[in-house]
PDB file of N, CA and C in Angstrom:
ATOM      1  N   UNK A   1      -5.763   2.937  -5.317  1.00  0.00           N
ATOM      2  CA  UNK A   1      -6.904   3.808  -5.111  1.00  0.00           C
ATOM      3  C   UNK A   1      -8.122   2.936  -4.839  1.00  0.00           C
ATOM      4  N   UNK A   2      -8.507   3.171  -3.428  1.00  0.00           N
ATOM      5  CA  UNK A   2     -10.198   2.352  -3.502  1.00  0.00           C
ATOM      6  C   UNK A   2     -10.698   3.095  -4.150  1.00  0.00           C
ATOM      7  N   UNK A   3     -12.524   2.093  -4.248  1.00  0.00           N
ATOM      8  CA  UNK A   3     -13.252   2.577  -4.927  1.00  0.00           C
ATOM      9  C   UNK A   3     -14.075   3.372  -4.597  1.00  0.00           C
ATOM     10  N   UNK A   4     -13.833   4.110  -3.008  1.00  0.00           N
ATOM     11  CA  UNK A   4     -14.756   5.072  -1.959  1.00  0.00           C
ATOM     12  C   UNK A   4     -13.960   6.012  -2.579  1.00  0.00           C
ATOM     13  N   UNK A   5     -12.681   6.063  -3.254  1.00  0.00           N
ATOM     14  CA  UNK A   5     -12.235   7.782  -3.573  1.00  0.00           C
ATOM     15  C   UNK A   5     -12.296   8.137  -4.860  1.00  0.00           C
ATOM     16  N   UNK A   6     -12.824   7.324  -5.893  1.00  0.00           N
ATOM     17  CA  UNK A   6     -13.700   7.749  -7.171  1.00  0.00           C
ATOM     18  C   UNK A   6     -15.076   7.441  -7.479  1.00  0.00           C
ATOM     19  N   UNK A   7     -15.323   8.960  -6.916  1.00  0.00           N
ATOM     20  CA  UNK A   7     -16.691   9.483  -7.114  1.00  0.00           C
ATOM     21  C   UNK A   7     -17.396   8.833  -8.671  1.00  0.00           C
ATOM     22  N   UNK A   8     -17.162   8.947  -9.436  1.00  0.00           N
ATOM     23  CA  UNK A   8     -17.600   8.697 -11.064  1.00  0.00           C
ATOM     24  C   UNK A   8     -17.859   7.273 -10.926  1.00  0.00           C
ATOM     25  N   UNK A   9     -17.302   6.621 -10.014  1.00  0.00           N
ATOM     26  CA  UNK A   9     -16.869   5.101 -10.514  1.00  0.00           C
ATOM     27  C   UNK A   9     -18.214   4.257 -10.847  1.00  0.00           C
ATOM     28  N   UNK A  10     -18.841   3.516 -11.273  1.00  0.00           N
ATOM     29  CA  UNK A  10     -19.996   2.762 -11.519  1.00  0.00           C
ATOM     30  C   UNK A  10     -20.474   2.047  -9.753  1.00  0.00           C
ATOM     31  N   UNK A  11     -19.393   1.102  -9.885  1.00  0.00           N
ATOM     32  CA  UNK A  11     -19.484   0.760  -8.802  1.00  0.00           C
ATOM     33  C   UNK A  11     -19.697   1.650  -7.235  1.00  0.00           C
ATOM     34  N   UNK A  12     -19.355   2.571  -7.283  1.00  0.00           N
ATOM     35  CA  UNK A  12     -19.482   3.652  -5.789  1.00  0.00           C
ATOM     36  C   UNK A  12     -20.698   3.965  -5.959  1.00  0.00           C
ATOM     37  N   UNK A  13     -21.658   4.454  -7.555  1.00  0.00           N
ATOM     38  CA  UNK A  13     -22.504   4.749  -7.454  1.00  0.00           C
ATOM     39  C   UNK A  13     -23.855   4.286  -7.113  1.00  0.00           C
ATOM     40  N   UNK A  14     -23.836   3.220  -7.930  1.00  0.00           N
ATOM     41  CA  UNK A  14     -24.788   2.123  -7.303  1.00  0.00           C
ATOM     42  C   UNK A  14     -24.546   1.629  -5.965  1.00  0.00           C
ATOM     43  N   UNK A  15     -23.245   1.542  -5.347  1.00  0.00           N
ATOM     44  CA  UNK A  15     -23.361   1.298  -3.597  1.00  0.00           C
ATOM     45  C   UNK A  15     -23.898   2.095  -2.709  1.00  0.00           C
ATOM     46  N   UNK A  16     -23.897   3.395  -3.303  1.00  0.00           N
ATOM     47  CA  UNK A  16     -24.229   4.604  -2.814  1.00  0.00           C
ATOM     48  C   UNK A  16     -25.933   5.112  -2.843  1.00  0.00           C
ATOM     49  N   UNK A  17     -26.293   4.263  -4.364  1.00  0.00           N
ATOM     50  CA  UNK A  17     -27.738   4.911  -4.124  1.00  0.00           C
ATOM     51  C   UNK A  17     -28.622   3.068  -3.857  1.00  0.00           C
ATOM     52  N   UNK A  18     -27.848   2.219  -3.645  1.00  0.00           N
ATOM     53  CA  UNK A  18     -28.596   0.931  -2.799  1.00  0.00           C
ATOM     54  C   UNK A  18     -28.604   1.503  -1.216  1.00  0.00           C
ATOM     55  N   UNK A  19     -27.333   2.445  -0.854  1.00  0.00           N
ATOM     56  CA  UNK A  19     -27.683   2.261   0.636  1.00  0.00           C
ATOM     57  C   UNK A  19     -28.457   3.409   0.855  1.00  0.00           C
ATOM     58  N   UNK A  20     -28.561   4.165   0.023  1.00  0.00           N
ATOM     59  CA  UNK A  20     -29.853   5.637   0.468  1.00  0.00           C
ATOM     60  C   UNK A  20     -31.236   4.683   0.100  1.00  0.00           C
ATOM     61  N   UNK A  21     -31.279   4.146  -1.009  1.00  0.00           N
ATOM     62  CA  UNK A  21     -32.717   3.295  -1.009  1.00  0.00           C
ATOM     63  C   UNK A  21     -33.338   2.441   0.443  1.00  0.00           C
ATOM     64  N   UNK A  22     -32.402   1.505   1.488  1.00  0.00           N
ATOM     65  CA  UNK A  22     -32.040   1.125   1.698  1.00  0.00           C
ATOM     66  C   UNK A  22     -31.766   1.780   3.383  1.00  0.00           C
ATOM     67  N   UNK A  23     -32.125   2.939   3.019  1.00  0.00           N
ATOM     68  CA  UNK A  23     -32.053   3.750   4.809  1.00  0.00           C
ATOM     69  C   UNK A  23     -31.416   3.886   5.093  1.00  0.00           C
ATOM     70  N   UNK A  24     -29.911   3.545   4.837  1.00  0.00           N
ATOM     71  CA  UNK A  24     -28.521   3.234   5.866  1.00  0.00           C
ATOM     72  C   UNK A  24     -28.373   4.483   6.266  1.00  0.00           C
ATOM     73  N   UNK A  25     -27.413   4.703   7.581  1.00  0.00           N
ATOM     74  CA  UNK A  25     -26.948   5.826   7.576  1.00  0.00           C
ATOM     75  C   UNK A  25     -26.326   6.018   6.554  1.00  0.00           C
ATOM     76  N   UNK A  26     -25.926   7.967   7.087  1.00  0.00           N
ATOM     77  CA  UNK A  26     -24.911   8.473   6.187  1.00  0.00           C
ATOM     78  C   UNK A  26     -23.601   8.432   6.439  1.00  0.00           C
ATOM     79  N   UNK A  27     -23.006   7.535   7.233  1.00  0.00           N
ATOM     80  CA  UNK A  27     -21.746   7.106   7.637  1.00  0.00           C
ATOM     81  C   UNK A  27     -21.200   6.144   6.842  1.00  0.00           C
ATOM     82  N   UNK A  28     -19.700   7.097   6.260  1.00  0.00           N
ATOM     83  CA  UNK A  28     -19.043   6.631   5.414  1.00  0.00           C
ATOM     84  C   UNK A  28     -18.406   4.732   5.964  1.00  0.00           C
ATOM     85  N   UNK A  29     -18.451   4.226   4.640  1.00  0.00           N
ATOM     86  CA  UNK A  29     -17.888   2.760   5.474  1.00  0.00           C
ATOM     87  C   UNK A  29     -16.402   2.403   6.229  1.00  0.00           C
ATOM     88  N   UNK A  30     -16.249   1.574   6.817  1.00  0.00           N
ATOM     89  CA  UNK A  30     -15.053   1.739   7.663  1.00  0.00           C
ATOM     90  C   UNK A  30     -13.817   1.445   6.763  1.00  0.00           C
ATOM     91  N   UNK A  31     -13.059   2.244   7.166  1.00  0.00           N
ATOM     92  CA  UNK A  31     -11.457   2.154   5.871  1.00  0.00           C
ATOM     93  C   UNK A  31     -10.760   1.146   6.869  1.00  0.00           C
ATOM     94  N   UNK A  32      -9.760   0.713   5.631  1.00  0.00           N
ATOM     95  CA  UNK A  32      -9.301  -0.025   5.832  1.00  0.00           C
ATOM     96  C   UNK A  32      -8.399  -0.012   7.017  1.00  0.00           C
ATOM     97  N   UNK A  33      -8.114  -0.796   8.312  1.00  0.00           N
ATOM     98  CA  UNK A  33      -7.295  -0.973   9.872  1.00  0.00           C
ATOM     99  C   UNK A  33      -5.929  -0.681   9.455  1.00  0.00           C
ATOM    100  N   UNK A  34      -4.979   0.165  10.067  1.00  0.00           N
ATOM    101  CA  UNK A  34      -4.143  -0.418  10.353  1.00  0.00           C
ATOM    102  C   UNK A  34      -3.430  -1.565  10.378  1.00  0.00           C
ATOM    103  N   UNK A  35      -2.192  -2.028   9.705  1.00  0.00           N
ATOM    104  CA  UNK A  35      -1.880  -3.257  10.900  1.00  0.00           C
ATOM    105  C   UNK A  35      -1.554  -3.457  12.235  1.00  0.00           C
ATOM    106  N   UNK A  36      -1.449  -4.707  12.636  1.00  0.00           N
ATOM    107  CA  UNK A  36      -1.355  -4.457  14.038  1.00  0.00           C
ATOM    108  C   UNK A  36      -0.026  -3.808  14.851  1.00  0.00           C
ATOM    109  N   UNK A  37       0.515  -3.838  15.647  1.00  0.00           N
ATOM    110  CA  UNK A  37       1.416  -3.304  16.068  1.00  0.00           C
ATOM    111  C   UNK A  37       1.848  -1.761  15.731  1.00  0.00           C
ATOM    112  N   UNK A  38       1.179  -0.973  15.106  1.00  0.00           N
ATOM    113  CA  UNK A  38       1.443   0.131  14.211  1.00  0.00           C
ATOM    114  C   UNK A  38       2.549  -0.132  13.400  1.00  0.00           C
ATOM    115  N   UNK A  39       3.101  -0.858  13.058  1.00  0.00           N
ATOM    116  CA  UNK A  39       3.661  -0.805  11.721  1.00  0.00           C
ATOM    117  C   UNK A  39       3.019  -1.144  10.579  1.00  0.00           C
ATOM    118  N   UNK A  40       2.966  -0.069   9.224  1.00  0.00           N
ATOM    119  CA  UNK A  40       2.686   0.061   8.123  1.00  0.00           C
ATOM    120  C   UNK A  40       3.687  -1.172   7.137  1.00  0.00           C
ATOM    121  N   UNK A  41       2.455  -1.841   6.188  1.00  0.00           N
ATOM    122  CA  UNK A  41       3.630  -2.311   4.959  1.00  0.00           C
ATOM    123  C   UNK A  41       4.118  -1.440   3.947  1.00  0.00           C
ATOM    124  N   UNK A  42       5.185  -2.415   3.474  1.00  0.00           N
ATOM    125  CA  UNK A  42       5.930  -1.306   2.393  1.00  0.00           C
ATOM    126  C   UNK A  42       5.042  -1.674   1.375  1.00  0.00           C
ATOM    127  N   UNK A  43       5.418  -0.821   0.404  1.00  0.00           N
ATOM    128  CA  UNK A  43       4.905  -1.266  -1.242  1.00  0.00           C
ATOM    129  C   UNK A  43       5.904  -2.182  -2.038  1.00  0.00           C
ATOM    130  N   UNK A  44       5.603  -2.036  -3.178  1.00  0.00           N
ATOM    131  CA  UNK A  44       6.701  -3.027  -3.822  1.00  0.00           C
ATOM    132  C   UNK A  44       7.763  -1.968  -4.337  1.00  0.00           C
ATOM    133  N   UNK A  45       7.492  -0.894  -4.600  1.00  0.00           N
ATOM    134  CA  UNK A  45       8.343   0.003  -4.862  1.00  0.00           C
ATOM    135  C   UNK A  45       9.885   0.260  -3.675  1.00  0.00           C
ATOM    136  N   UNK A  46       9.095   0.236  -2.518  1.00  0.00           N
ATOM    137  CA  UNK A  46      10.362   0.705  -1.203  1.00  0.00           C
ATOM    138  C   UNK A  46      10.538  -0.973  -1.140  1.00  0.00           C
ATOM    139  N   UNK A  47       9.857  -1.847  -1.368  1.00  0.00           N
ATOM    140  CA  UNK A  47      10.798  -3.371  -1.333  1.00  0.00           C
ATOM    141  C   UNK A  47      11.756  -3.797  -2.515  1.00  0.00           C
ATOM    142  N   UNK A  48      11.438  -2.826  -3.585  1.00  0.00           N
ATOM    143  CA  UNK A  48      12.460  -3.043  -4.414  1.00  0.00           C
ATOM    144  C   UNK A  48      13.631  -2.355  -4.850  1.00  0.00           C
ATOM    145  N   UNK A  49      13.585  -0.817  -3.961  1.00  0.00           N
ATOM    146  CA  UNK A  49      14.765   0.045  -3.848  1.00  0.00           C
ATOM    147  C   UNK A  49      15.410  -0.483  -2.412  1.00  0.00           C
ATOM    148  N   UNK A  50      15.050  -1.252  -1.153  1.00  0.00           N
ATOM    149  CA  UNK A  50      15.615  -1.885  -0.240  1.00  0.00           C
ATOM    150  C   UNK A  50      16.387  -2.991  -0.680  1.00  0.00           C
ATOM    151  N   UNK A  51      15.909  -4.131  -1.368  1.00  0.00           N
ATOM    152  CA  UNK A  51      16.847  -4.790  -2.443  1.00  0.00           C
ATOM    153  C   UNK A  51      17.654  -4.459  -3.219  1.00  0.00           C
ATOM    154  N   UNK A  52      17.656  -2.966  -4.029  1.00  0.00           N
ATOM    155  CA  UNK A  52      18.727  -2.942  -4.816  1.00  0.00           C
ATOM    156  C   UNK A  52      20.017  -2.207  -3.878  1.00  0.00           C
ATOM    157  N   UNK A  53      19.392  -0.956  -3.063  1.00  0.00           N
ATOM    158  CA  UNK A  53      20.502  -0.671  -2.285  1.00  0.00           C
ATOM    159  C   UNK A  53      21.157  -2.019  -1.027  1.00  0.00           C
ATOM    160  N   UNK A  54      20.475  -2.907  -1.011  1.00  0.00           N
ATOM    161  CA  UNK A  54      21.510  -3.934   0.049  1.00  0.00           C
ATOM    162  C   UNK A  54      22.005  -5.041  -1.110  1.00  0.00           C
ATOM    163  N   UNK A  55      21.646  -4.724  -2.501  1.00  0.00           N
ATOM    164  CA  UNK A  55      22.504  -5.467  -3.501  1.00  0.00           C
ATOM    165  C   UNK A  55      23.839  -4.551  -3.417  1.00  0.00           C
ATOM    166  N   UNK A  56      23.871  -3.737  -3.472  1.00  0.00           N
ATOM    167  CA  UNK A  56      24.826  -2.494  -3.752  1.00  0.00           C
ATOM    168  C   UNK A  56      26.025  -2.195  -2.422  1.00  0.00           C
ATOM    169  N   UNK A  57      25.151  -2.628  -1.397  1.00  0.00           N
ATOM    170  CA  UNK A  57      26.243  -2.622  -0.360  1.00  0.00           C
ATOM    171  C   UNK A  57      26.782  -3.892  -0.463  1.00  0.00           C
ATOM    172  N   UNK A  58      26.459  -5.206  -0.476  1.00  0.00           N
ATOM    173  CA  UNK A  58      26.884  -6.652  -0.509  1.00  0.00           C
ATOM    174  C   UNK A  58      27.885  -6.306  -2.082  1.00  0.00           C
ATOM    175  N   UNK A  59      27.496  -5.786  -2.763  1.00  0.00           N
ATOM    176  CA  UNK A  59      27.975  -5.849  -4.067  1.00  0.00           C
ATOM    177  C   UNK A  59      29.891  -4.698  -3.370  1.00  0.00           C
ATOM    178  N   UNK A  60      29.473  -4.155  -3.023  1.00  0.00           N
ATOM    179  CA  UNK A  60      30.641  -3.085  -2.813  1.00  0.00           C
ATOM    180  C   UNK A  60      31.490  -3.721  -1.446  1.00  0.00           C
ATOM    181  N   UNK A  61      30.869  -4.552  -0.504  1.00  0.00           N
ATOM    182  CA  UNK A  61      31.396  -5.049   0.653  1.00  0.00           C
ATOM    183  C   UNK A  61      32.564  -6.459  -0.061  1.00  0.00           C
ATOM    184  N   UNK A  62      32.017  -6.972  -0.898  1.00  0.00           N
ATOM    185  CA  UNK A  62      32.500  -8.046  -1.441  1.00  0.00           C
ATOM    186  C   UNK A  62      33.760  -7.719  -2.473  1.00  0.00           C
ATOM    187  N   UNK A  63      33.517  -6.356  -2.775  1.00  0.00           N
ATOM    188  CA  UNK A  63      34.926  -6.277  -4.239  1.00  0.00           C
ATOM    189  C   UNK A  63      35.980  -5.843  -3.000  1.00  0.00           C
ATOM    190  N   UNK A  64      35.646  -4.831  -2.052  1.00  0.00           N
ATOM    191  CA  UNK A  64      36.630  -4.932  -1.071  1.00  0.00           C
ATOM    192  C   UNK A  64      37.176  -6.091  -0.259  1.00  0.00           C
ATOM    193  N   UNK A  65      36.375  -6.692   0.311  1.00  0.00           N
ATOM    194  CA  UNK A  65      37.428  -7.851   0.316  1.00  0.00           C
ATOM    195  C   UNK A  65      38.038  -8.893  -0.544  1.00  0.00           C
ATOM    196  N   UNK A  66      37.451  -8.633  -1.919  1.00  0.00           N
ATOM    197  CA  UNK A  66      38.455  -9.345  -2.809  1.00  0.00           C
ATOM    198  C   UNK A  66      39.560  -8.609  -3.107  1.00  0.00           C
ATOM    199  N   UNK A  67      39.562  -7.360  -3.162  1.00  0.00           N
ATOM    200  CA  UNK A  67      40.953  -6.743  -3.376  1.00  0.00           C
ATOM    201  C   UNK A  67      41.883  -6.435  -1.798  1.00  0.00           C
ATOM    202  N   UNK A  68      41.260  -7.103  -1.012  1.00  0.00           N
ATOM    203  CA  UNK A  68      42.226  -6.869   0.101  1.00  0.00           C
ATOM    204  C   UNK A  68      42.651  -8.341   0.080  1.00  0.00           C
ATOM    205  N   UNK A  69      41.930  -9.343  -0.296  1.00  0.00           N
ATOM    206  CA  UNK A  69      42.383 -10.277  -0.298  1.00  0.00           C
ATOM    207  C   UNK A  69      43.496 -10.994  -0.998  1.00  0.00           C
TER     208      UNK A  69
END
């Protein structure tokens, strides 16, 4: 969660009333880009259910060929 999407936060508030002191527009600041190519990163969550399910296939690919072996 940034700190532009809690309203309460100390920090948003004072950024908020330095840039009305301060004249700025009222244009929200720029969020964070994309990466490039349009692909999104994973989190650690989908990098760590991608690891356990290709543990699980290596794990299941391997007892089969030990018992065929």
């Amino acid at each position: 969660m940034s700190p532009q999407d809690r309203p309460g936060d100390p920090e948003t508030v004072l950024s908020q009333a330095l840039r009305a002191m301060a004249g700025a527009a009222r244009e929200a600041p720029a969020r964070e880009q994309p990466a490039p190519g349009g692909r999104r990163r994973l989190t650690a969550g989908q990098v760590l259910l991608l690891a356990v399910l290709l543990g699980l296939v290596v794990g299941v690919t391997a007892g089969i060929v030990s018992l065929l072996a």
